[in-house]
N, C-alpha and C. Protein backbone atom coordinates (compact mmCIF):
# COMPACT_ATOMS: atom_id res chain seq x y z
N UNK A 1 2.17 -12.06 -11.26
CA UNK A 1 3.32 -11.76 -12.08
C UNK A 1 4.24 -10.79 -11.36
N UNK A 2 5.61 -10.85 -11.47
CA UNK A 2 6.44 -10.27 -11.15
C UNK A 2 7.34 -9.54 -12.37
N UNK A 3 6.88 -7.89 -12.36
CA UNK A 3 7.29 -7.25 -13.10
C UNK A 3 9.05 -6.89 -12.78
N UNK A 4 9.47 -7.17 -11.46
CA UNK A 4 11.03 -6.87 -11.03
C UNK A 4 11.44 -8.39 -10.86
N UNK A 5 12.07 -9.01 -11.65
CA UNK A 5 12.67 -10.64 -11.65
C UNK A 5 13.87 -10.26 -10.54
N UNK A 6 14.56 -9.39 -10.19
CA UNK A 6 15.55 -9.39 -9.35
C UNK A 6 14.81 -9.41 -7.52
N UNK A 7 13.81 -9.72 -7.59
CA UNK A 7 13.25 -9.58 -6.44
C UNK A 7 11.67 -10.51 -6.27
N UNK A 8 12.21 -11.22 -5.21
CA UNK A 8 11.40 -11.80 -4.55
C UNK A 8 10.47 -12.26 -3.59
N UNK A 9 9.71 -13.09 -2.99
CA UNK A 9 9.06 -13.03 -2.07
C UNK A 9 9.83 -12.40 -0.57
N UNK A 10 9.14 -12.37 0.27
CA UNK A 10 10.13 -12.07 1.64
C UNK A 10 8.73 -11.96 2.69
N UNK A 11 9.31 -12.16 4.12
CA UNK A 11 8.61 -11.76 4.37
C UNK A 11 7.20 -12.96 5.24
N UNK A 12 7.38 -14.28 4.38
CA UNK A 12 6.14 -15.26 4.44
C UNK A 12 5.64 -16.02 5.85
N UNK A 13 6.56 -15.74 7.02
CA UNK A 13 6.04 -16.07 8.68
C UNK A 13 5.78 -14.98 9.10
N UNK A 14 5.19 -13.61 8.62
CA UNK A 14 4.57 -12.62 9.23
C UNK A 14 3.36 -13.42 9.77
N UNK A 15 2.87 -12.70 10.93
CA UNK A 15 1.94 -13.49 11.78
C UNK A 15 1.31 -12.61 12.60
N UNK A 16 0.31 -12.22 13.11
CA UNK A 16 -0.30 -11.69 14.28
C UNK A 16 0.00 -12.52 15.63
N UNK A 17 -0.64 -11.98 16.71
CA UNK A 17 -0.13 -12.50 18.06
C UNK A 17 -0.89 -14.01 18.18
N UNK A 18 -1.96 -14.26 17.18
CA UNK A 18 -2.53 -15.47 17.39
C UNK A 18 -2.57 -16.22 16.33
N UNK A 19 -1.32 -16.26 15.55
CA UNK A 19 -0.76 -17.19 14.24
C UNK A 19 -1.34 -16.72 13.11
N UNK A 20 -2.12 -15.28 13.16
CA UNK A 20 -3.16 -15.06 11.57
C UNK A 20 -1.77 -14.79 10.64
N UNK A 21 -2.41 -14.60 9.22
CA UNK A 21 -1.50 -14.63 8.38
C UNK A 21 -1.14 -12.79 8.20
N UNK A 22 -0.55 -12.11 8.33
CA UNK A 22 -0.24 -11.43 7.83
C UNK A 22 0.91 -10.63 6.91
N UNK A 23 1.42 -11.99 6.29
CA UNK A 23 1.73 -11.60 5.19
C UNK A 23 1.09 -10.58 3.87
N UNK A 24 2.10 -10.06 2.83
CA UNK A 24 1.53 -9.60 2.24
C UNK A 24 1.78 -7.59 2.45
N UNK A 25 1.42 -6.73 1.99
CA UNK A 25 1.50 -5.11 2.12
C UNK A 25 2.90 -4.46 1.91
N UNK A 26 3.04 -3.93 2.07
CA UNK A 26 4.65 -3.05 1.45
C UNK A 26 5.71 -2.70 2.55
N UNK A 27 6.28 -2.97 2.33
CA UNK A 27 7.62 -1.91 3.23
C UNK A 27 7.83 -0.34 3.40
N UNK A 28 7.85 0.11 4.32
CA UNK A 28 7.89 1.35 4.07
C UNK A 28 9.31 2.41 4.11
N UNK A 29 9.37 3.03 3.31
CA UNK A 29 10.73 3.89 3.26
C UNK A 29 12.43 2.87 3.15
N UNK A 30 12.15 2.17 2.37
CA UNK A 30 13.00 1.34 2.26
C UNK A 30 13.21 0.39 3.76
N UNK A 31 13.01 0.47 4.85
CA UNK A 31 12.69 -0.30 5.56
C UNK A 31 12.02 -1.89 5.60
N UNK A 32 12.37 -2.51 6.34
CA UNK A 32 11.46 -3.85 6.40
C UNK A 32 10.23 -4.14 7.34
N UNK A 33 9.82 -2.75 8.03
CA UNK A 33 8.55 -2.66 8.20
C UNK A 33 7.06 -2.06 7.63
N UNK A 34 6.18 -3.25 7.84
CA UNK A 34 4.85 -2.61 7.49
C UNK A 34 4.23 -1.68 8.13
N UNK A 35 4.34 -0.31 8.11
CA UNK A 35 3.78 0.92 9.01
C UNK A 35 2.45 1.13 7.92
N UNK A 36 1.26 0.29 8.70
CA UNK A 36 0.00 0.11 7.85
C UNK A 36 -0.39 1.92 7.48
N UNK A 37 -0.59 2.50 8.45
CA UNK A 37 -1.23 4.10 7.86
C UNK A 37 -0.53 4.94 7.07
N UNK A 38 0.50 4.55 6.94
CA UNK A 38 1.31 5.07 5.12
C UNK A 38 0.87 4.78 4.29
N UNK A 39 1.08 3.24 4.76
CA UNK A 39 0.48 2.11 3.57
C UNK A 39 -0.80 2.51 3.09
N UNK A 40 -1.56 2.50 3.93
CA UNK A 40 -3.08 3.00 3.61
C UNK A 40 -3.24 4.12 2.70
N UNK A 41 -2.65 5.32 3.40
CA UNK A 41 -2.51 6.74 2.42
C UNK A 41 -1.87 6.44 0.86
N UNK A 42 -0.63 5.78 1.14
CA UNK A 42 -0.54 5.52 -0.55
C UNK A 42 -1.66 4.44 -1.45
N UNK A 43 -2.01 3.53 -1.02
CA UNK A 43 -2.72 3.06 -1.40
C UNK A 43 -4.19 3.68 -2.29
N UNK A 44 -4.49 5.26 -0.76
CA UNK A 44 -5.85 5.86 -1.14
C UNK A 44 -5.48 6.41 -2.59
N UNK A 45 -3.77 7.04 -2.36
CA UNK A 45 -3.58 8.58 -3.54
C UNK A 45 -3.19 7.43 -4.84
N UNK A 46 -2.85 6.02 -4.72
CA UNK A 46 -2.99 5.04 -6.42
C UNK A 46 -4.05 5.17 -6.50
N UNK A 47 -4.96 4.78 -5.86
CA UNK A 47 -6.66 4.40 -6.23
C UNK A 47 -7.17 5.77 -6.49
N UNK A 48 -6.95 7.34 -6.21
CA UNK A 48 -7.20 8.37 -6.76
C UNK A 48 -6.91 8.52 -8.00
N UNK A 49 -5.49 8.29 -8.22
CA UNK A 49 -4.78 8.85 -9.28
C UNK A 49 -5.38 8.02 -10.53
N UNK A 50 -5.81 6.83 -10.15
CA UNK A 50 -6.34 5.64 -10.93
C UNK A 50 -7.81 6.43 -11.32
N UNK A 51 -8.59 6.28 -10.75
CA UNK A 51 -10.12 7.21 -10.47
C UNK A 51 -9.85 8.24 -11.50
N UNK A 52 -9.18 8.92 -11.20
CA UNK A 52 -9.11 10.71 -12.15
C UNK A 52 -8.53 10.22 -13.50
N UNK A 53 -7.28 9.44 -13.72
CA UNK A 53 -6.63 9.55 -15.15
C UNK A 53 -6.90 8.11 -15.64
N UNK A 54 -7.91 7.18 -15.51
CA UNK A 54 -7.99 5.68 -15.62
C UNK A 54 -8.34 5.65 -17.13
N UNK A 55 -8.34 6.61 -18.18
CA UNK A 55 -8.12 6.43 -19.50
C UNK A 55 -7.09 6.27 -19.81
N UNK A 56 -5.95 7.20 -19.24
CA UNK A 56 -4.52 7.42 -19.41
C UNK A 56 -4.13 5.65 -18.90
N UNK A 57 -4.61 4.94 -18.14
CA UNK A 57 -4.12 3.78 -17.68
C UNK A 57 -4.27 2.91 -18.60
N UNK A 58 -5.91 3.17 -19.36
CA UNK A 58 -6.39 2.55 -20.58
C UNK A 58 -5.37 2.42 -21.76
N UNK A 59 -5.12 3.75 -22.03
CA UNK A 59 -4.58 4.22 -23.27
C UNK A 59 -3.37 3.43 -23.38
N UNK A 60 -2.23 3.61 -21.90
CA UNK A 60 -0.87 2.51 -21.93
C UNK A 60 -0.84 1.29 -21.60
N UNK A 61 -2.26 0.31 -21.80
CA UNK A 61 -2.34 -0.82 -21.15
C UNK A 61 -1.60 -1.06 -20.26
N UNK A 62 -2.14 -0.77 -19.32
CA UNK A 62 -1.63 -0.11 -17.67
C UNK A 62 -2.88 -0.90 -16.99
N UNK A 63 -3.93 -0.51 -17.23
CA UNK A 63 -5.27 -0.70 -16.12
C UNK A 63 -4.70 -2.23 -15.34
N UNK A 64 -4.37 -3.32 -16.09
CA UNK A 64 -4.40 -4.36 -15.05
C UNK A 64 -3.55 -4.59 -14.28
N UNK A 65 -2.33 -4.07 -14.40
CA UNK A 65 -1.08 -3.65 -13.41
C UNK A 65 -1.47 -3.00 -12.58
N UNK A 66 -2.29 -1.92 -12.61
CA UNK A 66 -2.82 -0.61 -11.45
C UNK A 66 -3.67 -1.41 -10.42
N UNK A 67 -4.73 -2.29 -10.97
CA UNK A 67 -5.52 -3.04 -10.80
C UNK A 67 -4.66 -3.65 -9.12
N UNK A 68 -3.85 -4.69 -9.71
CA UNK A 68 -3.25 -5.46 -9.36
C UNK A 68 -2.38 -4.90 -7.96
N UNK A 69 -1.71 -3.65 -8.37
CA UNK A 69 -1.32 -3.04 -7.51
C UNK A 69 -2.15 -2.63 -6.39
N UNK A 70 -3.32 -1.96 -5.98
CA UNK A 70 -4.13 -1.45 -5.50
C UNK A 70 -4.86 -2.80 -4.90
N UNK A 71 -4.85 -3.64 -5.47
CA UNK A 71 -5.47 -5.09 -4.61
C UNK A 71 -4.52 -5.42 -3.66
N UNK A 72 -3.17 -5.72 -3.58
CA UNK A 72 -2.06 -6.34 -2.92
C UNK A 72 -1.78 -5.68 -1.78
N UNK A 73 -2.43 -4.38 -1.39
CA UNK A 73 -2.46 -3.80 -0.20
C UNK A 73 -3.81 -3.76 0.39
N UNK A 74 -4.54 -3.96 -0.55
CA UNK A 74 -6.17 -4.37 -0.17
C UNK A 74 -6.33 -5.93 0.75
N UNK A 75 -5.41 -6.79 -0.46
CA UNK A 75 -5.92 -7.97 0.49
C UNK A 75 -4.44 -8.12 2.01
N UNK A 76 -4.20 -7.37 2.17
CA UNK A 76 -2.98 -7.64 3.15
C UNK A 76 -4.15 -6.64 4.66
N UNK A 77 -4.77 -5.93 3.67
CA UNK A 77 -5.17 -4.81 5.34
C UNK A 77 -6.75 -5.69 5.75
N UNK A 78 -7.02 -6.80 4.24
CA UNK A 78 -8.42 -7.30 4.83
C UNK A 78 -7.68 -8.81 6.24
N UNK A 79 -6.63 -9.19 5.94
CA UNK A 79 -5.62 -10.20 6.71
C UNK A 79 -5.59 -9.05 7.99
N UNK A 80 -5.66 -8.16 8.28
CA UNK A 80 -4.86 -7.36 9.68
C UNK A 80 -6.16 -7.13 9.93
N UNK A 81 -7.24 -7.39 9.49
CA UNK A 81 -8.68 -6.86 10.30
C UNK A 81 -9.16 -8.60 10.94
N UNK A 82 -8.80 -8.42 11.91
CA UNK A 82 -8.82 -9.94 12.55
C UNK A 82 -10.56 -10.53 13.35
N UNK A 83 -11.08 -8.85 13.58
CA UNK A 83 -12.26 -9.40 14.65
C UNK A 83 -12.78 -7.79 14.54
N UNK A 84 -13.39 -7.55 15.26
CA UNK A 84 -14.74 -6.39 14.64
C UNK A 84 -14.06 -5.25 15.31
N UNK A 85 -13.31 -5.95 16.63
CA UNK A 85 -12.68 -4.43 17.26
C UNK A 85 -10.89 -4.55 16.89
N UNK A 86 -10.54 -5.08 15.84
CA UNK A 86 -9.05 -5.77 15.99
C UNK A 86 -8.46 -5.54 14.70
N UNK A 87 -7.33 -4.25 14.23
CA UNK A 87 -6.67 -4.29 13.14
C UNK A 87 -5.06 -3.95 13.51
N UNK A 88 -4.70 -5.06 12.85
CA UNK A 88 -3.28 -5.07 13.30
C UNK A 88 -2.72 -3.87 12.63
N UNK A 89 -1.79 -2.89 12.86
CA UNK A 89 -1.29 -1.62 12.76
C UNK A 89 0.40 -1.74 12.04
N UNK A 90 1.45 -2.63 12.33
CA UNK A 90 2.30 -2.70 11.70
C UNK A 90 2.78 -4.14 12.22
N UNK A 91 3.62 -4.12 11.17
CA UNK A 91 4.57 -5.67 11.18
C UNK A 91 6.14 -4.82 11.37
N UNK A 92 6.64 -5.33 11.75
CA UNK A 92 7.96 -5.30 12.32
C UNK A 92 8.68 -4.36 13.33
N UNK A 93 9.94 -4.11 13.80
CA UNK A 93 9.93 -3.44 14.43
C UNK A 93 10.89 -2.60 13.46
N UNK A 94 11.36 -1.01 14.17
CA UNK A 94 12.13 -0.31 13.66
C UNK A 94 13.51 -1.02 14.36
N UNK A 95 13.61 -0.71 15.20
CA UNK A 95 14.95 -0.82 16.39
C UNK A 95 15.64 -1.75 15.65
N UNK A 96 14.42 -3.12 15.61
CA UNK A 96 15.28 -4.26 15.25
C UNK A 96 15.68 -4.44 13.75
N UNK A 97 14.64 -3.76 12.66
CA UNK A 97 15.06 -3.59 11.30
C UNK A 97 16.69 -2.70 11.22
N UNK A 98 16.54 -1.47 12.02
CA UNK A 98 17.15 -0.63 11.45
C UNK A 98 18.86 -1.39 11.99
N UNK A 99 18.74 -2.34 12.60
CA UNK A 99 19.68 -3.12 13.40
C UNK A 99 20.18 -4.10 12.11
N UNK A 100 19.83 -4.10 11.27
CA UNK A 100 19.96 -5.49 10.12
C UNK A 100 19.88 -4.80 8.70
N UNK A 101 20.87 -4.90 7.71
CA UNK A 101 21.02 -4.60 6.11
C UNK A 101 21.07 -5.87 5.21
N UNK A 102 20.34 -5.70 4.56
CA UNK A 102 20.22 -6.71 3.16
C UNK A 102 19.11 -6.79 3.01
N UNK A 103 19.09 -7.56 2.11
CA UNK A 103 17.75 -8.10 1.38
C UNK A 103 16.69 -8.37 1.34
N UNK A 104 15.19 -8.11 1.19
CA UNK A 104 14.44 -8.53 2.24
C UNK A 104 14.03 -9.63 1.74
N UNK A 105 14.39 -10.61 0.53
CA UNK A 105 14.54 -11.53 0.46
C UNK A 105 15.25 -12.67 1.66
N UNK A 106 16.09 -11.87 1.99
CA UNK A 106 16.95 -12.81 3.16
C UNK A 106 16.50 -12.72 4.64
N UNK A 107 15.77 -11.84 5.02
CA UNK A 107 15.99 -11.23 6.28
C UNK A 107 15.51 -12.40 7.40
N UNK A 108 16.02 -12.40 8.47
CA UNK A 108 15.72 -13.41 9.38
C UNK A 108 15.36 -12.65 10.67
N UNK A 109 14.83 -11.45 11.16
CA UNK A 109 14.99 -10.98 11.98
C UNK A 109 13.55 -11.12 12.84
N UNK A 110 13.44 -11.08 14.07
CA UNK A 110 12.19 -11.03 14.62
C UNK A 110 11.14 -10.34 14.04
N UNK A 111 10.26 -10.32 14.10
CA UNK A 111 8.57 -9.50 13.00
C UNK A 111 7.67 -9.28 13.82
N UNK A 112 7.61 -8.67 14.88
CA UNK A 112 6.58 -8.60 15.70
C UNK A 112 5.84 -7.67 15.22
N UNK A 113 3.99 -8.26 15.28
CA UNK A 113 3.11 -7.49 15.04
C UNK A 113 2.53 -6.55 15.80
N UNK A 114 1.70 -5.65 15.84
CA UNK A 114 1.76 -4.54 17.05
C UNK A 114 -0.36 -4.39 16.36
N UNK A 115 -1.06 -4.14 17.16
CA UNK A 115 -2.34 -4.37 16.81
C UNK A 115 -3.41 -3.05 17.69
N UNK A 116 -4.35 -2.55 16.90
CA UNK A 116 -5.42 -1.37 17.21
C UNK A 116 -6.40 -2.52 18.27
N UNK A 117 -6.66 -2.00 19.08
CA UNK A 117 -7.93 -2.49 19.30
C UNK A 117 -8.84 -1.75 20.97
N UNK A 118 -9.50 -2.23 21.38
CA UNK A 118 -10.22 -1.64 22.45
C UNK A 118 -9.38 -0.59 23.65
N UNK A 119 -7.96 -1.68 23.85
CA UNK A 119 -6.83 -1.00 24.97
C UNK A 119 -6.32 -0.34 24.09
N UNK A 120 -5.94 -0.61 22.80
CA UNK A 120 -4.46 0.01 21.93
C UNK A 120 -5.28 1.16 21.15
N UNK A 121 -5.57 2.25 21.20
CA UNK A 121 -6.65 2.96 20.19
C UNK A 121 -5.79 3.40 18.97
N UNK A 122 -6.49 3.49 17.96
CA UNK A 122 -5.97 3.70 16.66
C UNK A 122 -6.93 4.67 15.70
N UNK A 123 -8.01 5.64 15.69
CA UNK A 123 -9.14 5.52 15.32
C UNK A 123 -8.21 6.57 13.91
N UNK A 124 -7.21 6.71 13.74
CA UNK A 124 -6.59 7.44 12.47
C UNK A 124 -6.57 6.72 11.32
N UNK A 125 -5.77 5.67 12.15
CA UNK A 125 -5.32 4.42 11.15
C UNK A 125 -6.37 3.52 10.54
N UNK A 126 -7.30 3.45 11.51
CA UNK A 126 -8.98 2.87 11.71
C UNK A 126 -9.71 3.60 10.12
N UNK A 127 -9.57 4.72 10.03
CA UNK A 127 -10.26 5.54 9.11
C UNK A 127 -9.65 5.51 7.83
N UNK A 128 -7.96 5.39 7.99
CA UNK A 128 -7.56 5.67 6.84
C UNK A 128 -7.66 4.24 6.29
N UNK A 129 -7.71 3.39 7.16
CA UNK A 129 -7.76 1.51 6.30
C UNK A 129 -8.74 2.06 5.76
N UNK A 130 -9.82 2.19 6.16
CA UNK A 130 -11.62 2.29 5.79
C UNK A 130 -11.35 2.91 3.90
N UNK A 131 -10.56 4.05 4.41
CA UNK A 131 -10.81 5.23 2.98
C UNK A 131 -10.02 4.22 2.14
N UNK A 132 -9.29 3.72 2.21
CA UNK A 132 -8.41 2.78 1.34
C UNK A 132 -9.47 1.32 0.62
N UNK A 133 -10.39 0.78 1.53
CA UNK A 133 -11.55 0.43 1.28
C UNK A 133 -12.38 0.43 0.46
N UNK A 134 -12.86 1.79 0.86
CA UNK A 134 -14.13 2.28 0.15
C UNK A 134 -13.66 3.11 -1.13
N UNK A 135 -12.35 3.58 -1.53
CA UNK A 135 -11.88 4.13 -2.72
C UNK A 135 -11.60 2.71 -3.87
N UNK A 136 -10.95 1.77 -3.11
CA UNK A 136 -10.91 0.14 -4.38
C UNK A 136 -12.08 0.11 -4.49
């Protein structure tokens, strides 16, 4: 369900370097890139805030929206964990976003994925996917 009708998919040929799907996770700072270890951190402090006040979620029939929310960055970071040593780190570029305005309904711009792994070390981003994880 789409609680904002003025807004739509975007986004759907995100791809890793070997065609995986990585569609899916949030934009960050109004931007049209996925900078996964933001992503992750907000993700951890919903699934906290959820954890501590999840009556209050009760009380405004809220819980399955929260729910819902907290999955949609869940299943986008289980898509960027490609192989045991391999998590893709962000989708797009800045240079080339910050190069392009509108919609991200519309956007046509290159999406290159950028990826953690044995050469590329990441062990921040590595931890904070994990805590994002193990808190859903």
């Amino acid at each position: 369900d789409n609680r904002i009708p003025w807004r739509g998919d975007s986004a759907l040929g995100d791809q890793g370097d070997n065609g995986e799907d990585l569609t899916g996770g949030w934009y960050d700072a109004g931007d049209f890139v996925k900078f996964n270890f933001p992503m992750a951190w907000a993700t951890v402090m919903l699934e906290w805030g959820f954890l501590e006040f999840r009556d209050a979620y009760e009380a405004a029939n809220q819980t399955q929206w929260m729910c819902d929310s907290i999955k949609w960055p869940l299943d986008y970071f289980l898509k960027c964990h490609v192989a045991d040593d391999v998590l893709y780190a962000q989708v797009g570029n800045g240079g080339i976003d910050h190069g392009s305005w509108g919609r991200p309904e519309e956007m046509t711009m290159e999406r290159p994925a950028y990826k953690i792994d044995s050469s590329a070390h990441g062990s921040d981003l590595a931890m904070e996917t994990a805590s994002a994880f193990a808190a859903g």
